[in-house]
C-alpha atoms as a PDB file:
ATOM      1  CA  UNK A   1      34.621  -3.320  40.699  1.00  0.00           C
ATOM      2  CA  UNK A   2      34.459  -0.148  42.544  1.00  0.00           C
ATOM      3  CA  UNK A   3      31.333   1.024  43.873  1.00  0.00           C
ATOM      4  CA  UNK A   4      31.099   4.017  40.959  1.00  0.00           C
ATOM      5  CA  UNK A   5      32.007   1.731  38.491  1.00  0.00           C
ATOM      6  CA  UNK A   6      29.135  -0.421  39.471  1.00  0.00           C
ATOM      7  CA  UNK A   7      26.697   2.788  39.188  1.00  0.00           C
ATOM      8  CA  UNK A   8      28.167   3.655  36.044  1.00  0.00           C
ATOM      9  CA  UNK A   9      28.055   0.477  34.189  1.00  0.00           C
ATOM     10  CA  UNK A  10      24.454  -0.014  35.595  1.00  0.00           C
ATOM     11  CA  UNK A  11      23.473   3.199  34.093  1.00  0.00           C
ATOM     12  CA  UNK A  12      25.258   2.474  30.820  1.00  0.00           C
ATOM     13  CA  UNK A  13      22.845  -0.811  31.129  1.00  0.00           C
ATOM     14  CA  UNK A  14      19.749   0.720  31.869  1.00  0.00           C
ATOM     15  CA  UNK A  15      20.360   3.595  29.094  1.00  0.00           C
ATOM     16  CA  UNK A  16      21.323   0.729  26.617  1.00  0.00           C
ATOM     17  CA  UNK A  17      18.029  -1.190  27.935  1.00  0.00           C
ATOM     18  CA  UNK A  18      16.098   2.000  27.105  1.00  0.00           C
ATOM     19  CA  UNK A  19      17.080   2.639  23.657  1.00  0.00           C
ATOM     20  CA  UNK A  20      16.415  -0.435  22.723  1.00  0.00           C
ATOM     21  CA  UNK A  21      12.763  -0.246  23.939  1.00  0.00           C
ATOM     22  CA  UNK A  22      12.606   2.734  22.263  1.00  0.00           C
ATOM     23  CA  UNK A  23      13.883   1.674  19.314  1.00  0.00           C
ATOM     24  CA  UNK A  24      11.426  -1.618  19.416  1.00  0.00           C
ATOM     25  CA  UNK A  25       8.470   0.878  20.270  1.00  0.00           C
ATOM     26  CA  UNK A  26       9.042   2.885  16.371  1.00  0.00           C
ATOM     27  CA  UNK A  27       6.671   1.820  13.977  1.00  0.00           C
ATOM     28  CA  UNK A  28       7.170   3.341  10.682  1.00  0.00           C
ATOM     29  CA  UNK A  29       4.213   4.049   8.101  1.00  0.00           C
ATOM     30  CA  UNK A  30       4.805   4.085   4.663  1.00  0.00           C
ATOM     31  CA  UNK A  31       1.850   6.025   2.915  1.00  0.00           C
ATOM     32  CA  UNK A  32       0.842   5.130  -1.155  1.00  0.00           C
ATOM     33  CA  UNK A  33      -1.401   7.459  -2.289  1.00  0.00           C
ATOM     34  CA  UNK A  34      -4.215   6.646  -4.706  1.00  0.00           C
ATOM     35  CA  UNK A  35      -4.071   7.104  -8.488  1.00  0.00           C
ATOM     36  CA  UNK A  36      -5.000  10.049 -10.447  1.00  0.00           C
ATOM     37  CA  UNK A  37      -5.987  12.843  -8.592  1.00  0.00           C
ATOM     38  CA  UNK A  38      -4.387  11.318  -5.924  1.00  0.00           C
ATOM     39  CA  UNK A  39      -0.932  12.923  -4.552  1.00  0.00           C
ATOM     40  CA  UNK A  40       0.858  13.456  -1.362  1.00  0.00           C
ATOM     41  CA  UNK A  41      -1.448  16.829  -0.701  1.00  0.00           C
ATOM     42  CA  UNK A  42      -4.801  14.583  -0.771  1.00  0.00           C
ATOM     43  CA  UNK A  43      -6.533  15.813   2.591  1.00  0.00           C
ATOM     44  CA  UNK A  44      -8.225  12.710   3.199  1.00  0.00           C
ATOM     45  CA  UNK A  45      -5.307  10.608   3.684  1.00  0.00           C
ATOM     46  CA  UNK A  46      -3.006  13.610   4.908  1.00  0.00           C
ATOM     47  CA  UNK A  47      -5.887  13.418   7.910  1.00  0.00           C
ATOM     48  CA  UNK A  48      -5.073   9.950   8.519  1.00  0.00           C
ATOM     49  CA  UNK A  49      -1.317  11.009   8.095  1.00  0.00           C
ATOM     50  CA  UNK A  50      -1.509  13.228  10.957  1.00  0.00           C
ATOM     51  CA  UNK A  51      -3.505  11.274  13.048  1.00  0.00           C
ATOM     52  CA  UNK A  52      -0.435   8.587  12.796  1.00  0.00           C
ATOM     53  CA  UNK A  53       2.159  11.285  13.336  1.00  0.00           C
ATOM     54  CA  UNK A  54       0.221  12.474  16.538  1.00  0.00           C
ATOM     55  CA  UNK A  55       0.092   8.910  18.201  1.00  0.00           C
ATOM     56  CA  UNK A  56       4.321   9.169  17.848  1.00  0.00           C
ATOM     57  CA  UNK A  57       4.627   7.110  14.286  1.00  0.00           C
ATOM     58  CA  UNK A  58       7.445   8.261  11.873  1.00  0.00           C
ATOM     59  CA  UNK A  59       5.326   8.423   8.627  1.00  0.00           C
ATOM     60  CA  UNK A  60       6.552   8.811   4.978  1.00  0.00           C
ATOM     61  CA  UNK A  61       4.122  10.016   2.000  1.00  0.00           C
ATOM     62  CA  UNK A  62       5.721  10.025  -1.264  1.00  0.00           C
ATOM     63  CA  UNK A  63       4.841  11.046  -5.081  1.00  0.00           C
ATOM     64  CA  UNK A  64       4.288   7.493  -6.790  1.00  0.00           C
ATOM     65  CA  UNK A  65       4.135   6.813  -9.833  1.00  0.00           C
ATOM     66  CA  UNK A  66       0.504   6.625 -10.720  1.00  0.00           C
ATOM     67  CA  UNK A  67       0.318  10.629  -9.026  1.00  0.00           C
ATOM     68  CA  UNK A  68      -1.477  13.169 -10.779  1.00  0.00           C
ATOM     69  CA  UNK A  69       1.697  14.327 -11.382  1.00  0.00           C
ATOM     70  CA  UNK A  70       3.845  10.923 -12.917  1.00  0.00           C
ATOM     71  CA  UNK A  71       0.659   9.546 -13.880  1.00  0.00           C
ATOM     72  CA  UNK A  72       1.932   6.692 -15.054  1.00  0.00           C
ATOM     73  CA  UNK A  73       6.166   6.374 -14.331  1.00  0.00           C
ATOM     74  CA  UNK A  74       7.301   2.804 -15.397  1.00  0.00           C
ATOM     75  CA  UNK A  75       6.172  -0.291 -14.350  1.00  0.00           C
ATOM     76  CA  UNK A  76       5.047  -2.257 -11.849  1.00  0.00           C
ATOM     77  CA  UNK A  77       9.049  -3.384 -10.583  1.00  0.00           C
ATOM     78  CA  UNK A  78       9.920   0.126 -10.889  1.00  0.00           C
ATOM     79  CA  UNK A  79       7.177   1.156  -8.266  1.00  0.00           C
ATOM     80  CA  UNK A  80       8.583  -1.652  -5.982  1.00  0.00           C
ATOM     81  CA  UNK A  81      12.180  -0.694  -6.249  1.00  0.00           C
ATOM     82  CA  UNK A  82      10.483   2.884  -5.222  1.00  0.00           C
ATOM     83  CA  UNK A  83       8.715   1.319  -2.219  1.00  0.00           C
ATOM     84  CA  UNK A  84      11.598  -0.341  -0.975  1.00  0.00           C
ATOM     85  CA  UNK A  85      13.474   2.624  -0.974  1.00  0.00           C
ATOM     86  CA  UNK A  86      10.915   4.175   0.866  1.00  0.00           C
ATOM     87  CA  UNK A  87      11.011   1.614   3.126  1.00  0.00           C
ATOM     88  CA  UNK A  88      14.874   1.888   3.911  1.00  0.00           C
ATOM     89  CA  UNK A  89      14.466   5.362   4.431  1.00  0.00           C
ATOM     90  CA  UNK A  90      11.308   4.681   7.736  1.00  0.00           C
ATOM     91  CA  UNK A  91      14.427   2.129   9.001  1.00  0.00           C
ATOM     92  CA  UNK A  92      16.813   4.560   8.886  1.00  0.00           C
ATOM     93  CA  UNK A  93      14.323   7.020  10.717  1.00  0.00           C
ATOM     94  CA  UNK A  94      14.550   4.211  13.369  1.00  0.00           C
ATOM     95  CA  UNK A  95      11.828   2.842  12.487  1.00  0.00           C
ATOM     96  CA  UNK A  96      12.017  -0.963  13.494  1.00  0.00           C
ATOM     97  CA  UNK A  97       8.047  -2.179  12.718  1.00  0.00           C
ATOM     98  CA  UNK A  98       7.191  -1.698   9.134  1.00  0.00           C
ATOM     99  CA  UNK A  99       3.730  -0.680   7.842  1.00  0.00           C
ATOM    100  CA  UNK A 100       2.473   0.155   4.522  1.00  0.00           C
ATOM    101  CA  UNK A 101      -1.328   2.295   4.507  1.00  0.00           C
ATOM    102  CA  UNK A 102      -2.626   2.219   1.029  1.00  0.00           C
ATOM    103  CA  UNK A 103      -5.546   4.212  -0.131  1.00  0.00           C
ATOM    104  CA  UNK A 104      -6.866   3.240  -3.510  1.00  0.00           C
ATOM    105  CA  UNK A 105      -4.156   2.393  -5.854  1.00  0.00           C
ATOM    106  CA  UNK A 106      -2.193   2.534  -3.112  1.00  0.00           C
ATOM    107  CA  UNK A 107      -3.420  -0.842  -1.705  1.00  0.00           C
ATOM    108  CA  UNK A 108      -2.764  -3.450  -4.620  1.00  0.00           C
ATOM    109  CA  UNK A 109       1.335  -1.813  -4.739  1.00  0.00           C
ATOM    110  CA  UNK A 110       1.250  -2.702  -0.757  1.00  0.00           C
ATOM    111  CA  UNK A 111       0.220  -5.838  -0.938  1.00  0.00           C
ATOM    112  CA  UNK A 112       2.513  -6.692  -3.913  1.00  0.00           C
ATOM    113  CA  UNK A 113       5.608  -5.009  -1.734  1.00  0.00           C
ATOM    114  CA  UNK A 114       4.928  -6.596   1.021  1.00  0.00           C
ATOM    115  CA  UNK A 115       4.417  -9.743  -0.832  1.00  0.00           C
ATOM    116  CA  UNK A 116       7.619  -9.419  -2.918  1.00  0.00           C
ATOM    117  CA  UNK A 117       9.524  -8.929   0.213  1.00  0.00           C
ATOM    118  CA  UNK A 118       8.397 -10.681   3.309  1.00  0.00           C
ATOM    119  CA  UNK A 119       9.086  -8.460   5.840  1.00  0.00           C
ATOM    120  CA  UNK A 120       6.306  -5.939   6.081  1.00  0.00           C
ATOM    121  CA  UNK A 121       4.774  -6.489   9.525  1.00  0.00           C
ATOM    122  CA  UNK A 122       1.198  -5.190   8.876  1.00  0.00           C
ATOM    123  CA  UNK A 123      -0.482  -3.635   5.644  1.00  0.00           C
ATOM    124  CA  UNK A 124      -3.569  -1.129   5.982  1.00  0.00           C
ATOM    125  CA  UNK A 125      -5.799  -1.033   2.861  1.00  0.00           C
ATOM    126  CA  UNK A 126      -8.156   1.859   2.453  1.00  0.00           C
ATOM    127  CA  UNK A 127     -11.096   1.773   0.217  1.00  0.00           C
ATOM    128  CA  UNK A 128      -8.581  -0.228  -1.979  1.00  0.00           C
ATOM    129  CA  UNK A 129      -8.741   0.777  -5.732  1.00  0.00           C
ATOM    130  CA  UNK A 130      -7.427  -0.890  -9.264  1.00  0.00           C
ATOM    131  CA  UNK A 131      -9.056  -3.789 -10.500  1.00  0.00           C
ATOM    132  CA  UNK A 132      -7.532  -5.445 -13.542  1.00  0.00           C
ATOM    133  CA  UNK A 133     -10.028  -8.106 -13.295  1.00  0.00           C
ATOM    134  CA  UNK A 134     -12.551  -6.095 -13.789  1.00  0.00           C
ATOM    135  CA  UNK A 135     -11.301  -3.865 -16.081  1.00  0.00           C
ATOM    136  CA  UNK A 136     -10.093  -7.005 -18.521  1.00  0.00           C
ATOM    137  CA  UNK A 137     -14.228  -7.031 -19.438  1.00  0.00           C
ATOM    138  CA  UNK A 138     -14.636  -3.163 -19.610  1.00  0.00           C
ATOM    139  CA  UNK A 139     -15.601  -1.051 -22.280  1.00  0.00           C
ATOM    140  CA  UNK A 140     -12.382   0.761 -23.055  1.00  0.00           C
ATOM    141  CA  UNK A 141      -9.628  -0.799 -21.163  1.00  0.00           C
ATOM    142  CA  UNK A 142     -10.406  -4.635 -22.851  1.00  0.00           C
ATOM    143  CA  UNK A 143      -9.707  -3.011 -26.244  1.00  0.00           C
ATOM    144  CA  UNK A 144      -6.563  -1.555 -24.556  1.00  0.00           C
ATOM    145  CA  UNK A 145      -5.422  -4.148 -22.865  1.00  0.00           C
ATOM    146  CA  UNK A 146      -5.838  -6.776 -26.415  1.00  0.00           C
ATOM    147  CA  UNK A 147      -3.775  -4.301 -28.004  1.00  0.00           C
ATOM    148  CA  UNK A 148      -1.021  -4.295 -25.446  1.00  0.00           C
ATOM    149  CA  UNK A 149      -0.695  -7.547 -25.552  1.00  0.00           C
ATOM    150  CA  UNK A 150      -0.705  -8.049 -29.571  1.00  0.00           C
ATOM    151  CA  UNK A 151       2.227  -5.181 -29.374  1.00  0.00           C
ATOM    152  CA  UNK A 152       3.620  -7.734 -26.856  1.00  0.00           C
ATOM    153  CA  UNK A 153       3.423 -10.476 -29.002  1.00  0.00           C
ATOM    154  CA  UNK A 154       4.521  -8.389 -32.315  1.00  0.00           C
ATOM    155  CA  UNK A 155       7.920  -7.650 -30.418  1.00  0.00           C
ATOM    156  CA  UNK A 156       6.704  -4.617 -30.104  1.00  0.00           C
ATOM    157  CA  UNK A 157       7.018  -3.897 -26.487  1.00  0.00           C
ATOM    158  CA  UNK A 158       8.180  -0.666 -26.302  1.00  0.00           C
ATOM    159  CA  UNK A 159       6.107   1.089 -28.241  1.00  0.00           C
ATOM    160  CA  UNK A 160       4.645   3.747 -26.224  1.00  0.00           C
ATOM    161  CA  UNK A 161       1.062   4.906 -27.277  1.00  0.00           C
ATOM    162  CA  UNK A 162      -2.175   5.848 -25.534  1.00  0.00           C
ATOM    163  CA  UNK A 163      -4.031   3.395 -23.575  1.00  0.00           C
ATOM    164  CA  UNK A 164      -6.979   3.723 -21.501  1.00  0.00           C
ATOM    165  CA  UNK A 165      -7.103   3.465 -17.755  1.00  0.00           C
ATOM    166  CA  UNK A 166     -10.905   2.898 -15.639  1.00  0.00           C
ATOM    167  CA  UNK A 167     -10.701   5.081 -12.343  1.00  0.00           C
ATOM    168  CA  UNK A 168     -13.505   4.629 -10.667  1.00  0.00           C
ATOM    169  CA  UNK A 169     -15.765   4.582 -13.223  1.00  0.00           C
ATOM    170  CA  UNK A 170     -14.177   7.421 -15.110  1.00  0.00           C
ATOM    171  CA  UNK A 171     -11.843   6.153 -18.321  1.00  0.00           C
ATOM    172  CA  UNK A 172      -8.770   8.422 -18.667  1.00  0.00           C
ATOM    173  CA  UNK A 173      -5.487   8.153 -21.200  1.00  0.00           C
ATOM    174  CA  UNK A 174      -2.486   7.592 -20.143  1.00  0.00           C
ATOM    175  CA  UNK A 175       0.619   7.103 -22.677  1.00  0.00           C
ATOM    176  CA  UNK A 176       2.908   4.133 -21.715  1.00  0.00           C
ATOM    177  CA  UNK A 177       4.616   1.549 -23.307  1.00  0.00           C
ATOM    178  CA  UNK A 178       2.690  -2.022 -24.275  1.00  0.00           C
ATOM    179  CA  UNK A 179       4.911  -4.057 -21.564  1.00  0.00           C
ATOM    180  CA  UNK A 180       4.327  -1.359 -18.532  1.00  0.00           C
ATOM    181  CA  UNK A 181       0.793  -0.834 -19.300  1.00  0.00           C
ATOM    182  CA  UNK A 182       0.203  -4.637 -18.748  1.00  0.00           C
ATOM    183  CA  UNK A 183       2.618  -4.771 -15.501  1.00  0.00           C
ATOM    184  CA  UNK A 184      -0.123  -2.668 -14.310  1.00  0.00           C
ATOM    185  CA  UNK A 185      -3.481  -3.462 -16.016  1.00  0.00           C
ATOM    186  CA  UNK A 186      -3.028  -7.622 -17.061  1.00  0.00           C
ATOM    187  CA  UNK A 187      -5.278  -9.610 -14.290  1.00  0.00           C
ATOM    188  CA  UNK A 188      -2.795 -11.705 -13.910  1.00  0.00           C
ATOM    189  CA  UNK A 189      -0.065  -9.463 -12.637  1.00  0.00           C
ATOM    190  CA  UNK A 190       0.926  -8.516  -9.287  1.00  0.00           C
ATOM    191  CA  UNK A 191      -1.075  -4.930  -9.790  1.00  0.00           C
ATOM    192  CA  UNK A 192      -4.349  -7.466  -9.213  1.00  0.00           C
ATOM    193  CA  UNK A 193      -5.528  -7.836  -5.481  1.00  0.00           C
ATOM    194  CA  UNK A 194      -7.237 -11.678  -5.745  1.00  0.00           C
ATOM    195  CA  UNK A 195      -3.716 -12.764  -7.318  1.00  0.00           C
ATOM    196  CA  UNK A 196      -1.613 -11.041  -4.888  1.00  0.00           C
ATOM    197  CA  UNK A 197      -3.754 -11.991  -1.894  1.00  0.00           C
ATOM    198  CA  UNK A 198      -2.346 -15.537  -2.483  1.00  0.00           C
ATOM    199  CA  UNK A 199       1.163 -14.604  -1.780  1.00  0.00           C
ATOM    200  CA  UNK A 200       1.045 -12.855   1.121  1.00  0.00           C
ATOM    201  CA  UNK A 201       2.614 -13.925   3.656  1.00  0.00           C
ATOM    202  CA  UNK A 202       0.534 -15.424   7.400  1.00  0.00           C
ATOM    203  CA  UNK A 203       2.974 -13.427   9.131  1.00  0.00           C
ATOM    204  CA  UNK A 204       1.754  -9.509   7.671  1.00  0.00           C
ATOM    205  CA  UNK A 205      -1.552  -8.273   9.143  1.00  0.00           C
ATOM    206  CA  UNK A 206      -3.574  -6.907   6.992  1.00  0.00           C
ATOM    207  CA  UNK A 207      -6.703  -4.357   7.645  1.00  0.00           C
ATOM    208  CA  UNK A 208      -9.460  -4.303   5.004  1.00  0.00           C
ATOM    209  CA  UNK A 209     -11.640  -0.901   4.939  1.00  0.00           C
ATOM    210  CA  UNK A 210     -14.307  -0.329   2.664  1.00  0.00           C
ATOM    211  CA  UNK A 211     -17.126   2.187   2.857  1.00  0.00           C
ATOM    212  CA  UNK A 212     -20.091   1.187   2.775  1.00  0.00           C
ATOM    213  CA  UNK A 213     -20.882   4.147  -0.695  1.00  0.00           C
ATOM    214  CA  UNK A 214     -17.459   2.822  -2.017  1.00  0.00           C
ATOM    215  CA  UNK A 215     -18.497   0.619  -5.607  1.00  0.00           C
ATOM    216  CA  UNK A 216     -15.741  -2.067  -4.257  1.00  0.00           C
ATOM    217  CA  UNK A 217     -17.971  -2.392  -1.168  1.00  0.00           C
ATOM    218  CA  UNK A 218     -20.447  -4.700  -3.143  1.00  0.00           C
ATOM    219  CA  UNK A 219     -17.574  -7.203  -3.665  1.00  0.00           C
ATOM    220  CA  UNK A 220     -17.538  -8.109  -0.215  1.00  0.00           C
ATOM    221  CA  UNK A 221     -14.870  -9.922   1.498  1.00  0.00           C
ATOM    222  CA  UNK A 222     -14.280 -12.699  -1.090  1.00  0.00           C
ATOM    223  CA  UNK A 223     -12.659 -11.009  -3.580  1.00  0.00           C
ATOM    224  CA  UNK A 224      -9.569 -10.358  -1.385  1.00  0.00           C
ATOM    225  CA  UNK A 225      -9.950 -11.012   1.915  1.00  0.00           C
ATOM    226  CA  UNK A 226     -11.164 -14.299   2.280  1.00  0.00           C
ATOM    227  CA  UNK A 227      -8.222 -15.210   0.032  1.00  0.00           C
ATOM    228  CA  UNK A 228      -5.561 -14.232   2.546  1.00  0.00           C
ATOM    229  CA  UNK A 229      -3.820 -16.605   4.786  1.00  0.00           C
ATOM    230  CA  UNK A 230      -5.193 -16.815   8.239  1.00  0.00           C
ATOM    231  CA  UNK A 231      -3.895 -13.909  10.621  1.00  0.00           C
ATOM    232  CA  UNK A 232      -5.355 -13.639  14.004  1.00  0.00           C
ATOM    233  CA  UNK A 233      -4.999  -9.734  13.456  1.00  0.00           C
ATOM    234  CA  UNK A 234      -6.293  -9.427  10.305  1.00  0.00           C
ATOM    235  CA  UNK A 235      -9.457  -7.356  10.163  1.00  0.00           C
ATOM    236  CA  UNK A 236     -12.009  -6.510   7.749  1.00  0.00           C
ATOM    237  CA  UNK A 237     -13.934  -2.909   8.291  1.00  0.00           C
ATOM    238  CA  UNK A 238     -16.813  -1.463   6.851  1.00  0.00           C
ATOM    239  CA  UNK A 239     -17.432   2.529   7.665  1.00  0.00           C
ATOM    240  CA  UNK A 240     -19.786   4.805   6.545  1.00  0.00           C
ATOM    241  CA  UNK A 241     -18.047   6.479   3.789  1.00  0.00           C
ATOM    242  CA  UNK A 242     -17.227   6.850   0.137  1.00  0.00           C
ATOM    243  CA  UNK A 243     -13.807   5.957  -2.102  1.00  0.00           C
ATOM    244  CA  UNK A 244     -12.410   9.125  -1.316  1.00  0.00           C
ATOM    245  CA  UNK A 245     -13.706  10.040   2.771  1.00  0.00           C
ATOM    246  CA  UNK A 246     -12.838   6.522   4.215  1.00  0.00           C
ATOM    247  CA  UNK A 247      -9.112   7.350   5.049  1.00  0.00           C
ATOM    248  CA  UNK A 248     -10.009  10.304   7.180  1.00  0.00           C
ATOM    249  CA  UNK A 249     -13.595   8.255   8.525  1.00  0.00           C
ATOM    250  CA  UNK A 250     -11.423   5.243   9.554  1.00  0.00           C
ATOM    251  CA  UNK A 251      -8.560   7.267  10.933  1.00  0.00           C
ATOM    252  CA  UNK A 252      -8.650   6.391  14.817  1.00  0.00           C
ATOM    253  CA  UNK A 253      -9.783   2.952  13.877  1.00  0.00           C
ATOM    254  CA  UNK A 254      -6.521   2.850  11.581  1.00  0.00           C
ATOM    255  CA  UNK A 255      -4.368   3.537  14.404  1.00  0.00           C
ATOM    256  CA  UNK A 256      -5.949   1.749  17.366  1.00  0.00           C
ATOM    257  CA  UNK A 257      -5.230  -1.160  14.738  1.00  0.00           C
ATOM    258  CA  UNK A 258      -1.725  -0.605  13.348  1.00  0.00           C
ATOM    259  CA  UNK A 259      -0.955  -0.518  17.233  1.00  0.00           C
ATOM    260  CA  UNK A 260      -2.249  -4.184  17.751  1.00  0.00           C
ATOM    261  CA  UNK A 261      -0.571  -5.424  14.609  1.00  0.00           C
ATOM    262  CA  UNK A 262       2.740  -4.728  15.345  1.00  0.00           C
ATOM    263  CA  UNK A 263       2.954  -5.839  19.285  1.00  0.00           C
ATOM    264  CA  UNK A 264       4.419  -8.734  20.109  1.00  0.00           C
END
């Protein structure tokens, strides 16, 4: 080999080298908005959002289902068929680490994504929202969620009709079907935290933030937490904030974080 074809196959090497690091160095953020107001235009997570895209992360925020806007689209495996599209669309971004931030709602359709699928590398859950377990004694969604199931049970499925829905403390309609309302509302479902906590893999990091005016705050770190497998990178994180500030009051400690999670 000729002394320019040495210098050009050792740049073709050290470009190839390069890329690769690059490559390695993308971490893409999948964003899940919370229910009901919530939407890709919330400006507490949007600040969080460009916090991410300033420290160089390719980030995604879609409309989901449970938007103000879709409020509620399908079921529970039609959110996750959305997610991993979502998903596919960060990798083909070049995006080789995978995160998914949830705020709210947001955080028990993470956790069930990333549990579904095995190969989210961390999972950021902010002031994390839905709680069929609590909601299964509640005024207004128990009577919904006994007649769901009695539809269920009459072969009566699909029969769409009001049901009611607890957001934060608030109890709103929302017209589904019998079978999706309980993909999202039965405690036993994926759509519950404490049963999907159990499935998640050691191998995804996962960041807990709760404010310390958020109502979840007073369940502390055993209703979820403590249930995950043991992940040296796993952090729980109380701020000084409510349900709705604690995406844009966490935001540097967000990203410091994700950084951690994903490195080698």
């Amino acid at each position: 080999m000729g002394f320019k074809q040495l210098i050009v196959a050792l740049a073709v090497a050290w470009l190839a080298l390069t890329t690769t690091a690059l490559a390695q160095d993308k971490i893409g953020v999948l964003m899940l908005h919370g229910k009901n107001p919530g939407s890709p235009n919330d400006p507490n997570f949007g600040s969080l959002k460009a916090k991410l895209d300033h420290e160089g992360m390719i980030t995604l925020m879609p409309d989901m289902p449970w938007s103000a806007r879709r409020y509620i689209d399908g079921n529970w495996d039609k959110a996750m068929a959305e997610i991993d599209n979502h998903v596919k669309t960060l990798r083909s971004r070049g995006a080789a680490k995978i995160v998914i931030a949830g705020h709210s709602m947001g955080c028990p359709a993470a956790m069930s994504y990333a549990a579904r699928s095995g190969n989210v590398d961390a999972v950021a859950l902010l002031a994390p929202g839905h709680i069929p377990v609590f909601y299964a004694g509640a005024k207004g969604t128990a009577d919904s969620l006994e007649e769901a199931r009695r539809l269920v049970a009459a072969g009566q499925g699909d029969t769409r009709k009001d049901f009611n829905d607890n957001n934060q403390g608030r109890i709103l309609q929302v017209r589904m079907t019998a079978k999706d309302y309980l993909s999202f509302f039965d405690p036993t479902s994926d759509a519950e935290m404490s049963v999907t906590a159990l499935k998640m893999p050691a191998s995804t990091a996962v960041l807990w933030v709760v404010g310390n005016a958020d109502p979840i705050y007073q369940r502390g770190r055993g209703y979820v937490f403590d249930k995950l497998q043991d992940n040296p990178k796993s952090k729980y994180l109380e701020v000084a904030a409510n349900h709705l500030t604690t995406p844009v009051v966490a935001r540097d400690d967000v990203a410091a974080w994700i950084k951690v999670a994903v490195a080698p």
